[in-house]
N, C-alpha and C. Protein backbone atom coordinates (compact mmCIF):
# COMPACT_ATOMS: atom_id res chain seq x y z
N UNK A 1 -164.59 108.79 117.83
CA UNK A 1 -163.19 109.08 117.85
C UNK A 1 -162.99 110.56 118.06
N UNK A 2 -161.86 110.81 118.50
CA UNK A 2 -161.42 112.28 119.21
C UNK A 2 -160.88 112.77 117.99
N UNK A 3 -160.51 114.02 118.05
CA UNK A 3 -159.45 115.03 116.67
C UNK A 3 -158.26 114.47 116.63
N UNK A 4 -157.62 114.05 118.25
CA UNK A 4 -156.52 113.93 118.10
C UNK A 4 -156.55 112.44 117.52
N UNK A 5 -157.05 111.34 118.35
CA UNK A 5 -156.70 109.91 117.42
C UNK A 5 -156.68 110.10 116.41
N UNK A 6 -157.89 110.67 114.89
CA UNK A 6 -157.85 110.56 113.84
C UNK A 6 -156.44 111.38 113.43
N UNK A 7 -155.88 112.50 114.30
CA UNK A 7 -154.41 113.20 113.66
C UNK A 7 -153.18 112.33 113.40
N UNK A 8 -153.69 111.23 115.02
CA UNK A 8 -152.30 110.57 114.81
C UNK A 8 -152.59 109.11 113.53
N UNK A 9 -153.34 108.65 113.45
CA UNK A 9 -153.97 107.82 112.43
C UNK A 9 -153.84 107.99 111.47
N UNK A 10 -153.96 109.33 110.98
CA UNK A 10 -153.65 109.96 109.44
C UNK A 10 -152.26 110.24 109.57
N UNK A 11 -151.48 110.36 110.44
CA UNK A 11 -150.18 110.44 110.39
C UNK A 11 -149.06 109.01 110.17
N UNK A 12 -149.94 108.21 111.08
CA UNK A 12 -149.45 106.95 110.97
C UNK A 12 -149.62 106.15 109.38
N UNK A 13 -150.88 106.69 108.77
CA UNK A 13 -150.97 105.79 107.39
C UNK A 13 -150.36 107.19 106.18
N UNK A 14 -149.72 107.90 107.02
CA UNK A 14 -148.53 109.00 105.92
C UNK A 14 -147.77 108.16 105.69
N UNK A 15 -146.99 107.78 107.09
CA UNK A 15 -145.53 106.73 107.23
C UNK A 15 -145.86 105.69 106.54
N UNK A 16 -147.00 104.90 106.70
CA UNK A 16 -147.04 103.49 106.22
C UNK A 16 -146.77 103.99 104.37
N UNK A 17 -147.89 104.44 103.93
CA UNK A 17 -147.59 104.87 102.41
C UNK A 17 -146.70 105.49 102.19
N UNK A 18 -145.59 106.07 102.69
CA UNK A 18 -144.38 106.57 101.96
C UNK A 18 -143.62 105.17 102.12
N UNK A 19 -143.26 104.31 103.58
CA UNK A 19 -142.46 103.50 103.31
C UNK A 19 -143.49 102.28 102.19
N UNK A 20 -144.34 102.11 101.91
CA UNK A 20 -144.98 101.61 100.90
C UNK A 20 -144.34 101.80 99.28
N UNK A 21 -144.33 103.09 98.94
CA UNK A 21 -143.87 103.39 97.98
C UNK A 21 -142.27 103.33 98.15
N UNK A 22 -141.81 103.38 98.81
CA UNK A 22 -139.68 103.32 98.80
C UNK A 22 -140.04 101.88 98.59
N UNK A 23 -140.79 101.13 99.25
CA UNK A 23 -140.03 99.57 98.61
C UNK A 23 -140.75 98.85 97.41
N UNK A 24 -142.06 99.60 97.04
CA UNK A 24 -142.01 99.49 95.61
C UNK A 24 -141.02 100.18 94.88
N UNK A 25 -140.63 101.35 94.70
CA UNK A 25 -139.53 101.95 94.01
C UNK A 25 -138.43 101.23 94.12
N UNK A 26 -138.35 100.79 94.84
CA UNK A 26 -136.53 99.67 94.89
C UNK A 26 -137.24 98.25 94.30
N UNK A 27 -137.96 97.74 94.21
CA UNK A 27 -138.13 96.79 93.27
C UNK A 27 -138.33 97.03 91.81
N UNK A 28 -138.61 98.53 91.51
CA UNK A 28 -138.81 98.52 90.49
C UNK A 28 -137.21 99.29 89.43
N UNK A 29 -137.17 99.77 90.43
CA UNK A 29 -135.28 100.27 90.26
C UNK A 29 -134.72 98.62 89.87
N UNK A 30 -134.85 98.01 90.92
CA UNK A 30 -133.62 96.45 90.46
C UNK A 30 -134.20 95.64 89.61
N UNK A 31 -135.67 95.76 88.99
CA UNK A 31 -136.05 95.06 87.92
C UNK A 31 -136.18 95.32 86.15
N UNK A 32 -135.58 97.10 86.97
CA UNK A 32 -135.25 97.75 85.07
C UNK A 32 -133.93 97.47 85.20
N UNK A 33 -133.17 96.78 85.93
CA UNK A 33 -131.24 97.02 86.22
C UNK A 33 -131.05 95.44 85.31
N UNK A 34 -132.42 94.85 86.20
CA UNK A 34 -131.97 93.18 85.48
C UNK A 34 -132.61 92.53 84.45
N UNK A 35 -133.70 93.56 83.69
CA UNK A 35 -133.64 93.56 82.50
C UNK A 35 -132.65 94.43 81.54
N UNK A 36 -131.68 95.10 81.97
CA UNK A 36 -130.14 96.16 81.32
C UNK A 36 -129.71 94.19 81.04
N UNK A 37 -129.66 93.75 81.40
CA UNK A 37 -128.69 91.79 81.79
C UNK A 37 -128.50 91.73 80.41
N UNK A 38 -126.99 91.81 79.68
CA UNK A 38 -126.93 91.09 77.97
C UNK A 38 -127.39 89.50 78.21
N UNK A 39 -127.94 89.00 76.77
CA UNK A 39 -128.21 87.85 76.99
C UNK A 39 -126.88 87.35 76.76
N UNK A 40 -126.68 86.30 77.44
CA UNK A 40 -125.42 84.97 77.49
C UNK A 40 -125.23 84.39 76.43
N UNK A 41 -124.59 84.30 75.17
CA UNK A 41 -124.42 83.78 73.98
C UNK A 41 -124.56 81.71 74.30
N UNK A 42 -125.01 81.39 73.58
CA UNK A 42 -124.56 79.64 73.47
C UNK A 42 -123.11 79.37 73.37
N UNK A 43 -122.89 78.41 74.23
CA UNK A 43 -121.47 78.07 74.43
C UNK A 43 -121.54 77.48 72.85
N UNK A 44 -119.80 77.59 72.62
CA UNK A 44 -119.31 77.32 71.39
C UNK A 44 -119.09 75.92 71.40
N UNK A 45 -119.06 74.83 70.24
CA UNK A 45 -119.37 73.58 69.97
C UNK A 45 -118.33 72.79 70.61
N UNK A 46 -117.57 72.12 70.64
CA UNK A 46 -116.97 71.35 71.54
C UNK A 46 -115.68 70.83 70.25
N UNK A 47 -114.70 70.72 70.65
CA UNK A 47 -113.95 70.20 69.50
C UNK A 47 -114.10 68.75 69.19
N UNK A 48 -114.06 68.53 67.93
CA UNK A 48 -113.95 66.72 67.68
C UNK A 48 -112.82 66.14 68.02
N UNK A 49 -111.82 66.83 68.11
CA UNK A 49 -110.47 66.01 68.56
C UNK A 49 -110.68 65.68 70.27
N UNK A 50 -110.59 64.16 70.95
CA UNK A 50 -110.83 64.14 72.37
C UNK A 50 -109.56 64.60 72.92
N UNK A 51 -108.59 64.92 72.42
CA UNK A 51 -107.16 65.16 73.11
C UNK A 51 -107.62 66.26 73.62
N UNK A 52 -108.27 67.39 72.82
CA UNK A 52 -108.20 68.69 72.81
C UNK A 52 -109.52 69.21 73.94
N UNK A 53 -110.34 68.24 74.02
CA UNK A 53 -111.60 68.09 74.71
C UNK A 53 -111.53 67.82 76.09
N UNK A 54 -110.28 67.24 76.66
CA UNK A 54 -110.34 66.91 78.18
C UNK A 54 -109.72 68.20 78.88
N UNK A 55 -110.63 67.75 80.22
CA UNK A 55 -110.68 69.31 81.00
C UNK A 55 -108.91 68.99 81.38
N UNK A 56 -108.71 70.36 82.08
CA UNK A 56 -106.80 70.51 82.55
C UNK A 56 -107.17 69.77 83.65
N UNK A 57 -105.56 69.17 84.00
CA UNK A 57 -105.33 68.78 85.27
C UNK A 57 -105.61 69.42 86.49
N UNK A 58 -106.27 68.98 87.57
CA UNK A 58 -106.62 69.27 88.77
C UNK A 58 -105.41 69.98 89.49
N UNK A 59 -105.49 71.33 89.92
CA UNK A 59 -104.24 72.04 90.90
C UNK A 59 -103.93 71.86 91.56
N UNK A 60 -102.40 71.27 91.97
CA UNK A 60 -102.04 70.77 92.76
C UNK A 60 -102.30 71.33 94.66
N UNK A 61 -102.48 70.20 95.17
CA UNK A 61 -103.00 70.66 97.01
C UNK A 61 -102.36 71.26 97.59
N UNK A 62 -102.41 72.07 98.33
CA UNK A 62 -101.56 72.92 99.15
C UNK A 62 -101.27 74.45 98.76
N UNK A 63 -100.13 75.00 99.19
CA UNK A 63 -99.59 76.43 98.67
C UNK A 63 -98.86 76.07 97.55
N UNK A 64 -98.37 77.27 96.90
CA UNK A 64 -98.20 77.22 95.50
C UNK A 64 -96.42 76.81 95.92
N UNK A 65 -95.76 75.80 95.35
CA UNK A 65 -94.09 75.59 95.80
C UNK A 65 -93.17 76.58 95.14
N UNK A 66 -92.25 77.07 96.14
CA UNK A 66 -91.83 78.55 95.81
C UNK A 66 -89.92 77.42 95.60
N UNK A 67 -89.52 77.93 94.32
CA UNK A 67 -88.38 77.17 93.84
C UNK A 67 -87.43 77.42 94.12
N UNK A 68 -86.56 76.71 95.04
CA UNK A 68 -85.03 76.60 95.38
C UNK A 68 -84.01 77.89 94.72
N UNK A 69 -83.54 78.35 95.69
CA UNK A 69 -82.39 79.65 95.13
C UNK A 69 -81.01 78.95 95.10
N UNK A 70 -79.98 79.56 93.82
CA UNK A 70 -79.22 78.95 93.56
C UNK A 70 -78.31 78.54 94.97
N UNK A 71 -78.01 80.10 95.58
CA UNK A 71 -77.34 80.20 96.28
C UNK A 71 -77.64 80.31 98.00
N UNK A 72 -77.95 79.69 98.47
CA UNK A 72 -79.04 79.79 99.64
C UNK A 72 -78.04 80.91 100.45
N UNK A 73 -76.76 81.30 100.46
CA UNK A 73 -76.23 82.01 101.79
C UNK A 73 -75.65 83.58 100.89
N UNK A 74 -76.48 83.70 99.65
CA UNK A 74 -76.33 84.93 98.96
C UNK A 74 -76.92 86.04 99.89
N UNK A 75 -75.88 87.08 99.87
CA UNK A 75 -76.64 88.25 100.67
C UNK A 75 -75.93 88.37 102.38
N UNK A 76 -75.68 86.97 102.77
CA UNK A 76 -75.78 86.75 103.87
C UNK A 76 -74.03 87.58 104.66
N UNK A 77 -73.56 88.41 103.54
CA UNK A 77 -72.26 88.56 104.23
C UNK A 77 -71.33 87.35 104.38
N UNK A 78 -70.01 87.63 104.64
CA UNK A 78 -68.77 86.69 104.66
C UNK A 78 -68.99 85.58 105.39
N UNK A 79 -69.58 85.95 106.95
CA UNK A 79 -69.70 85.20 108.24
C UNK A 79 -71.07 84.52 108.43
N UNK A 80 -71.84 84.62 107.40
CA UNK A 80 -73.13 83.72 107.18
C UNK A 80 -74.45 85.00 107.79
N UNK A 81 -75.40 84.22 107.80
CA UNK A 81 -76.50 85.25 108.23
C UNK A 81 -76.84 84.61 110.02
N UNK A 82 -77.84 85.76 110.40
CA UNK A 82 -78.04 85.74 111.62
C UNK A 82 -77.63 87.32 112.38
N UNK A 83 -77.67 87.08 113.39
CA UNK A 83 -77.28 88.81 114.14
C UNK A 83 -76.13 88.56 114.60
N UNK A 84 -74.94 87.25 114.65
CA UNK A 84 -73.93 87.35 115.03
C UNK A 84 -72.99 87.54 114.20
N UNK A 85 -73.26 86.82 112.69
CA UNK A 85 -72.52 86.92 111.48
C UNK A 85 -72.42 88.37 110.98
N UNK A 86 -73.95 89.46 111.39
CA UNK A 86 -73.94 90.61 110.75
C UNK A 86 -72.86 91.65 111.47
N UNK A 87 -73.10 91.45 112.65
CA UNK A 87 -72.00 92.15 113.78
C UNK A 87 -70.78 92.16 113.48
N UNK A 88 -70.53 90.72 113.12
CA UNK A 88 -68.86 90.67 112.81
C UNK A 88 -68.64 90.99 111.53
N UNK A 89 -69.56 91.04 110.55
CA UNK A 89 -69.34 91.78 109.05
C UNK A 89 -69.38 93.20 109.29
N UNK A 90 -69.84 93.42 110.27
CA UNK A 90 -70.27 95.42 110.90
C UNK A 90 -68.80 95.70 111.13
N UNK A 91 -68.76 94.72 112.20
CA UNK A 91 -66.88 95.01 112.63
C UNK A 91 -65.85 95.17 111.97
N UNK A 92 -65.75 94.32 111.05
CA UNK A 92 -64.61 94.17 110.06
C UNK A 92 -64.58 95.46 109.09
N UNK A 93 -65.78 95.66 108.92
CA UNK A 93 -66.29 96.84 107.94
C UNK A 93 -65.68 97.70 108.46
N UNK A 94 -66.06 97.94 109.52
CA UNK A 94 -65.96 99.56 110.48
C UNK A 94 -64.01 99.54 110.51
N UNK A 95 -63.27 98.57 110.73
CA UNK A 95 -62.11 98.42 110.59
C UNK A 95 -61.33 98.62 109.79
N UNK A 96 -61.78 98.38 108.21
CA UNK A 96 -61.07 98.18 107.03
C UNK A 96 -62.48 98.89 106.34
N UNK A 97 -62.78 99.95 106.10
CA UNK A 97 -63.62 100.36 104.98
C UNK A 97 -63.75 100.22 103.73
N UNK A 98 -62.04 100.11 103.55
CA UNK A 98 -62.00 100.41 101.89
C UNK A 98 -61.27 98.84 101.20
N UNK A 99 -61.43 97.92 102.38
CA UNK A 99 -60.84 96.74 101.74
C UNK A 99 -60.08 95.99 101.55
N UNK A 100 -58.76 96.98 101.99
CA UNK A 100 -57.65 97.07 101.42
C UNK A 100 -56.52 95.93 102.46
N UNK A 101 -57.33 95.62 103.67
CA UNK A 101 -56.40 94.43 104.15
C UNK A 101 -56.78 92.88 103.54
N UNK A 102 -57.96 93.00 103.11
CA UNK A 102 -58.57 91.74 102.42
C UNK A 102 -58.08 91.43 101.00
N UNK A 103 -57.67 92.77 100.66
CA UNK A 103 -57.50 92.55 98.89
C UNK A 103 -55.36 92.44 98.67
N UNK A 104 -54.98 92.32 99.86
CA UNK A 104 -53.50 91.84 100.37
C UNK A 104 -52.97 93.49 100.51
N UNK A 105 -53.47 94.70 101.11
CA UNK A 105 -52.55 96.21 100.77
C UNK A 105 -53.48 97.08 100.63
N UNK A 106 -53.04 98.09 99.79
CA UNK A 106 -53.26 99.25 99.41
C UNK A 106 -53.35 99.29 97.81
N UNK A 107 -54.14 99.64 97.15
CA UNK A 107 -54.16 99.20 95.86
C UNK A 107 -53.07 99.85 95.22
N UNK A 108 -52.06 98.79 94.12
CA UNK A 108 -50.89 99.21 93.43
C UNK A 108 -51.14 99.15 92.54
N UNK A 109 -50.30 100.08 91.85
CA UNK A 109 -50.11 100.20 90.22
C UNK A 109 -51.07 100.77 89.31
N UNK A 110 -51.98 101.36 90.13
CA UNK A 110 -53.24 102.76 89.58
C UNK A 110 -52.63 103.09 88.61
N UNK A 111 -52.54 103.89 87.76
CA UNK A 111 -52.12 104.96 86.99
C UNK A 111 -53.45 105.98 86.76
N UNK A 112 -52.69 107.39 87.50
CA UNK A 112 -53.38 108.17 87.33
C UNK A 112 -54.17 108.43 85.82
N UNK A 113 -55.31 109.23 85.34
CA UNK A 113 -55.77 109.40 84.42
C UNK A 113 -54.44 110.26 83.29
N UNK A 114 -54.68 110.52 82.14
CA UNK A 114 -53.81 111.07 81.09
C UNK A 114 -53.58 112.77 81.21
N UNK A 115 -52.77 113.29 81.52
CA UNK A 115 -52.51 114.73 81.92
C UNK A 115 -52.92 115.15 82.95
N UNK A 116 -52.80 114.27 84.45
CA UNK A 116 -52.82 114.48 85.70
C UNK A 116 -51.71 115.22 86.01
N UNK A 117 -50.79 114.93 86.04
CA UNK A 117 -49.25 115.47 86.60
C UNK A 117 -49.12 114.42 87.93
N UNK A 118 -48.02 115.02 87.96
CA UNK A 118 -47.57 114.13 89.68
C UNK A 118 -48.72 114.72 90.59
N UNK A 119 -48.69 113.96 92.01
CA UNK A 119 -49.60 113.87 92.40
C UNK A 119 -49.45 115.30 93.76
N UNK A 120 -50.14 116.04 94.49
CA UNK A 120 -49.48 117.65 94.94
C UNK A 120 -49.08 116.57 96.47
N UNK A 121 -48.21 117.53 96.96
CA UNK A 121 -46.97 117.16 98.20
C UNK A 121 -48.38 116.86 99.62
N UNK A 122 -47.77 116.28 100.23
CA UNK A 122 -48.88 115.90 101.46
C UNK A 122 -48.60 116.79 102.79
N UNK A 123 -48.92 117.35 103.57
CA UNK A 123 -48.40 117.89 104.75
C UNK A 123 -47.27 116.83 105.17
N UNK A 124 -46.30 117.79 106.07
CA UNK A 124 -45.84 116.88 107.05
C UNK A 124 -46.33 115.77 107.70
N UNK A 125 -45.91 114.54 107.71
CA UNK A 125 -45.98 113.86 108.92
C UNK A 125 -47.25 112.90 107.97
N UNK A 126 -47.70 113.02 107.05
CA UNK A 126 -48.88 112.42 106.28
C UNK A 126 -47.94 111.46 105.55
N UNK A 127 -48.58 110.19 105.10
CA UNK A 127 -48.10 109.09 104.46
C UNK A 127 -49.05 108.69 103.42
N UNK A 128 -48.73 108.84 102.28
CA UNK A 128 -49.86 108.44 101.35
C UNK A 128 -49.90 106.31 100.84
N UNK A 129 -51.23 106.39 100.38
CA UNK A 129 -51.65 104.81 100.69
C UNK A 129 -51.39 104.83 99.04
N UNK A 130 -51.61 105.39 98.35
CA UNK A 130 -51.70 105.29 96.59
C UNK A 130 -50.91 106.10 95.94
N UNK A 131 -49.82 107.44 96.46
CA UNK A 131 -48.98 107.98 95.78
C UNK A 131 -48.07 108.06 96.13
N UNK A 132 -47.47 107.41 96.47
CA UNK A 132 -45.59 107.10 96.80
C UNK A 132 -44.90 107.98 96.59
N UNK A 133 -44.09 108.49 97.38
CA UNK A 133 -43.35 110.23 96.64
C UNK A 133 -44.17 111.49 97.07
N UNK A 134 -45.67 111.38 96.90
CA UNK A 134 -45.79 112.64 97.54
C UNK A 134 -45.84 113.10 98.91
N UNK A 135 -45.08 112.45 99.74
CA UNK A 135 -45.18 112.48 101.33
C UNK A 135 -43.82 113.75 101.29
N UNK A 136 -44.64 114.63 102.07
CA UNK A 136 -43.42 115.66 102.56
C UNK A 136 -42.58 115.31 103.65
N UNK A 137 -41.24 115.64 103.87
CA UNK A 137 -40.70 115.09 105.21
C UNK A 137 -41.11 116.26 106.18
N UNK A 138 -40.84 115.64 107.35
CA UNK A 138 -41.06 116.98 108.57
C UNK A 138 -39.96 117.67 108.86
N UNK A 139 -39.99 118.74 108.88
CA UNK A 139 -38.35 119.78 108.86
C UNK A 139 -38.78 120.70 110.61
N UNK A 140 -40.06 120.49 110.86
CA UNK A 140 -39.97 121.19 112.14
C UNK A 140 -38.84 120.49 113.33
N UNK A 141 -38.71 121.15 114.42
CA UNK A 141 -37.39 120.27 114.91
C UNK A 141 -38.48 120.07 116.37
N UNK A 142 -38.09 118.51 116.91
CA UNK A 142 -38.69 118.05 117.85
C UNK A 142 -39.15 118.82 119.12
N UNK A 143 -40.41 118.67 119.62
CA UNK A 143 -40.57 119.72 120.20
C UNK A 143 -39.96 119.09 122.06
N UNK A 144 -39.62 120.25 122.64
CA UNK A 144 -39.32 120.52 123.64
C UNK A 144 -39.83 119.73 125.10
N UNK A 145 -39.39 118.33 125.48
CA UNK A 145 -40.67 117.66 126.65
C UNK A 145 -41.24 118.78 127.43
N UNK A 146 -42.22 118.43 127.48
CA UNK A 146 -43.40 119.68 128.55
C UNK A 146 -43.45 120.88 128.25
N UNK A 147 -43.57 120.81 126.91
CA UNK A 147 -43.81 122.22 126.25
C UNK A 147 -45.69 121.71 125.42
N UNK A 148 -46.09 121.11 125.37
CA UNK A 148 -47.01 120.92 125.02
C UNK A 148 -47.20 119.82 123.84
N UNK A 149 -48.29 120.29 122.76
CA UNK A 149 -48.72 119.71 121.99
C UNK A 149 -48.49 120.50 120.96
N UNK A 150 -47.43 120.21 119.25
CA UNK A 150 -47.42 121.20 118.53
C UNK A 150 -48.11 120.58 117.31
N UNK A 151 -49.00 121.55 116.72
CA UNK A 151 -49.20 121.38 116.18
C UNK A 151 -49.19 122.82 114.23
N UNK A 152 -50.11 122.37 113.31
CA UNK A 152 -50.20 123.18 112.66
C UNK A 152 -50.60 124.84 113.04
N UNK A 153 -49.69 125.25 112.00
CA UNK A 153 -50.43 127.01 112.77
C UNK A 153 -51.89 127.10 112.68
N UNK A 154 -52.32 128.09 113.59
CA UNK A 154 -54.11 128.65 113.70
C UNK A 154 -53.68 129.52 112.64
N UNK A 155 -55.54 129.49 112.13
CA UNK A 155 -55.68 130.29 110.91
C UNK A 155 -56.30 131.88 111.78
N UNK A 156 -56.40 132.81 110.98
CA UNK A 156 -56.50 134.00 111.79
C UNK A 156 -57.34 134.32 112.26
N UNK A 157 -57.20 135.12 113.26
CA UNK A 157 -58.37 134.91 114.45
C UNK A 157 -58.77 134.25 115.57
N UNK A 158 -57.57 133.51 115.49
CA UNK A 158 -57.78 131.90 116.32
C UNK A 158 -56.47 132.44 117.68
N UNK A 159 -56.43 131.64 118.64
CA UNK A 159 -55.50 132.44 119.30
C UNK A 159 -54.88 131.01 120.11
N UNK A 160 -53.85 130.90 120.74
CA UNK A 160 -53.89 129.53 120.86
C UNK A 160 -53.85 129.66 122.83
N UNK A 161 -54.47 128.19 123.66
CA UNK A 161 -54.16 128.63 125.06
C UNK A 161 -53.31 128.78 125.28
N UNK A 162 -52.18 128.27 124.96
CA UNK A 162 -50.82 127.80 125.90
C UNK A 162 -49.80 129.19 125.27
N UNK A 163 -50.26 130.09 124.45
CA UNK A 163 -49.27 131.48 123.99
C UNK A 163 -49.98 132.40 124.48
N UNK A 164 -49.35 133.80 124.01
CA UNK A 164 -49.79 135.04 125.15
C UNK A 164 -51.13 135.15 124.86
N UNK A 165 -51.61 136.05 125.12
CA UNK A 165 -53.12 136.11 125.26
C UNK A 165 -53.33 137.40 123.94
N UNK A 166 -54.65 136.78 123.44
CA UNK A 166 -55.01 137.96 122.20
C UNK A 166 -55.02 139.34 122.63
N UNK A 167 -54.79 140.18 121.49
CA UNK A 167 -54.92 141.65 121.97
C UNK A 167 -56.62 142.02 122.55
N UNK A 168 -56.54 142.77 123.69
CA UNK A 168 -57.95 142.58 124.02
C UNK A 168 -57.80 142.20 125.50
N UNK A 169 -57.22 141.36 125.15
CA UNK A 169 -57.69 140.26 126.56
C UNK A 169 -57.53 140.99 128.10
N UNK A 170 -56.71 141.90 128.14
CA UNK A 170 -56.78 142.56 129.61
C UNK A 170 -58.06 143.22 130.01
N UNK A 171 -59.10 143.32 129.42
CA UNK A 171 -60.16 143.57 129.51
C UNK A 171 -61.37 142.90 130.07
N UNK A 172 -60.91 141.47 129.98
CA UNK A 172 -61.53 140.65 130.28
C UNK A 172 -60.75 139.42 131.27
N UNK A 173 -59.82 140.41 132.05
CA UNK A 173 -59.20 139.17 133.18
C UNK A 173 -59.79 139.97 134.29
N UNK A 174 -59.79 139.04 135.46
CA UNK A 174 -60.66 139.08 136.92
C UNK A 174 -60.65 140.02 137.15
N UNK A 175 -59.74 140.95 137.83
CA UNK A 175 -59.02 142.15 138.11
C UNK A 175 -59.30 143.70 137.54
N UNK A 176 -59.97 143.31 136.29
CA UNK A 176 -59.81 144.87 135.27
C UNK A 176 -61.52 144.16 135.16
N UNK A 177 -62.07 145.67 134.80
CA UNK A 177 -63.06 145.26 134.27
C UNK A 177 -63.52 146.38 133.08
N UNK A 178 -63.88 146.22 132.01
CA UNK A 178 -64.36 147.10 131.25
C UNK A 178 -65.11 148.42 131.47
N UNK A 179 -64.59 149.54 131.01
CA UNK A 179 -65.97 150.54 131.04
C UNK A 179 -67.30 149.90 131.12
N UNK A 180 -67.86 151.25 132.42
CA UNK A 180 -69.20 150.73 132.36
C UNK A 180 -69.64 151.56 131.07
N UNK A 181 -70.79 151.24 130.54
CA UNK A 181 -71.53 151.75 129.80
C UNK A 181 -72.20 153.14 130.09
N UNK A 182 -72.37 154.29 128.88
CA UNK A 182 -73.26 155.40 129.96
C UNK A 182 -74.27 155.00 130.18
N UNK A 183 -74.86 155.71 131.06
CA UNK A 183 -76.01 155.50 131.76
C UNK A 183 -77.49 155.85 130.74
N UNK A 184 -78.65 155.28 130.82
CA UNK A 184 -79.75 155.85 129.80
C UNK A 184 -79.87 156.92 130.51
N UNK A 185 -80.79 158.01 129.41
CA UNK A 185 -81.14 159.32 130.03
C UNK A 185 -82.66 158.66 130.90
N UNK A 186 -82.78 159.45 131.61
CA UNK A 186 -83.86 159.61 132.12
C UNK A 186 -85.19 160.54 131.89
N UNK A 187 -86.44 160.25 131.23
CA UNK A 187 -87.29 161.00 130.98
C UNK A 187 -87.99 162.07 132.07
């Protein structure tokens, strides 16, 4: 035999004896695990009464029966369930939010809580659904055909299209144009 066969030979019976020893070590690992095993006590004596002695009834075949709801169309909205019933419960909703054509009105005869006072005045032209009396009348006088759209005054700052133009503004029509800016210096 050559140097090299006997190198690889002694190399080959390295491998064999290490995997030799891993699978003794794992038998000997799972045979200290299953002597850890508590022993199993003796089953306990059996009762003398035979009533008490017969095994339970066999479970019934199939899936487990899931029990009848009182109300089978609970949940389902006014118009029943499905995607056509929900639509038209969407609709009605979106129409009447608060109820109040279903429940015959506007709810009457509230009484405010104890040291509310009367209830404060509504803008013009507003109609209240629950406080009767506090509707202001409109005292502006009808506006003018083809004068526009009138409405509440702008709060400040606000400028409106159809009146003169804000202070400023000639500055910024076609015609005029603002100072130019100076020029940067040049280094």
């Amino acid at each position: 035999m050559t140097e090299a066969h006997r190198a690889t030979l002694s190399v080959r019976g390295a491998k064999l004896a290490i995997a030799g020893l891993t699978v003794v070590g794992a038998v000997l690992a799972t045979a200290g695990q299953a002597a850890a095993d508590p022993i199993v006590p003796d089953p306990a004596p059996a009762p003398s009464d035979p009533a008490l002695a017969a095994p339970p009834p066999p479970a019934p075949v199939g899936p487990p029966q899931v029990p009848e709801i009182a109300n089978p169309v609970y949940g389902s909205g006014q118009y029943g369930s499905g995607p056509v019933g929900t639509l038209r419960d969407l609709w009605h909703q979106a129409h009447d939010p608060g109820g109040f054509q279903a429940a015959g009105g506007a709810p009457e005869g509230v009484a405010p809580p104890p040291g509310a006072g009367p209830p404060p005045p509504l803008p013009p032209g507003y109609v209240s659904i629950n406080a009767p009396g506090s509707e202001t009348p409109v005292t502006a006088p009808a506006p003018a055909p083809g004068s526009g759209p009138v409405g509440p005054a702008l709060p400040p700052g606000y400028y409106s299209l159809n009146g003169p133009p804000p202070p400023g503004y000639e500055y910024n029509s076609p015609g005029q144009r603002p100072p130019a800016p100076p020029a940067a210096p040049t280094p």
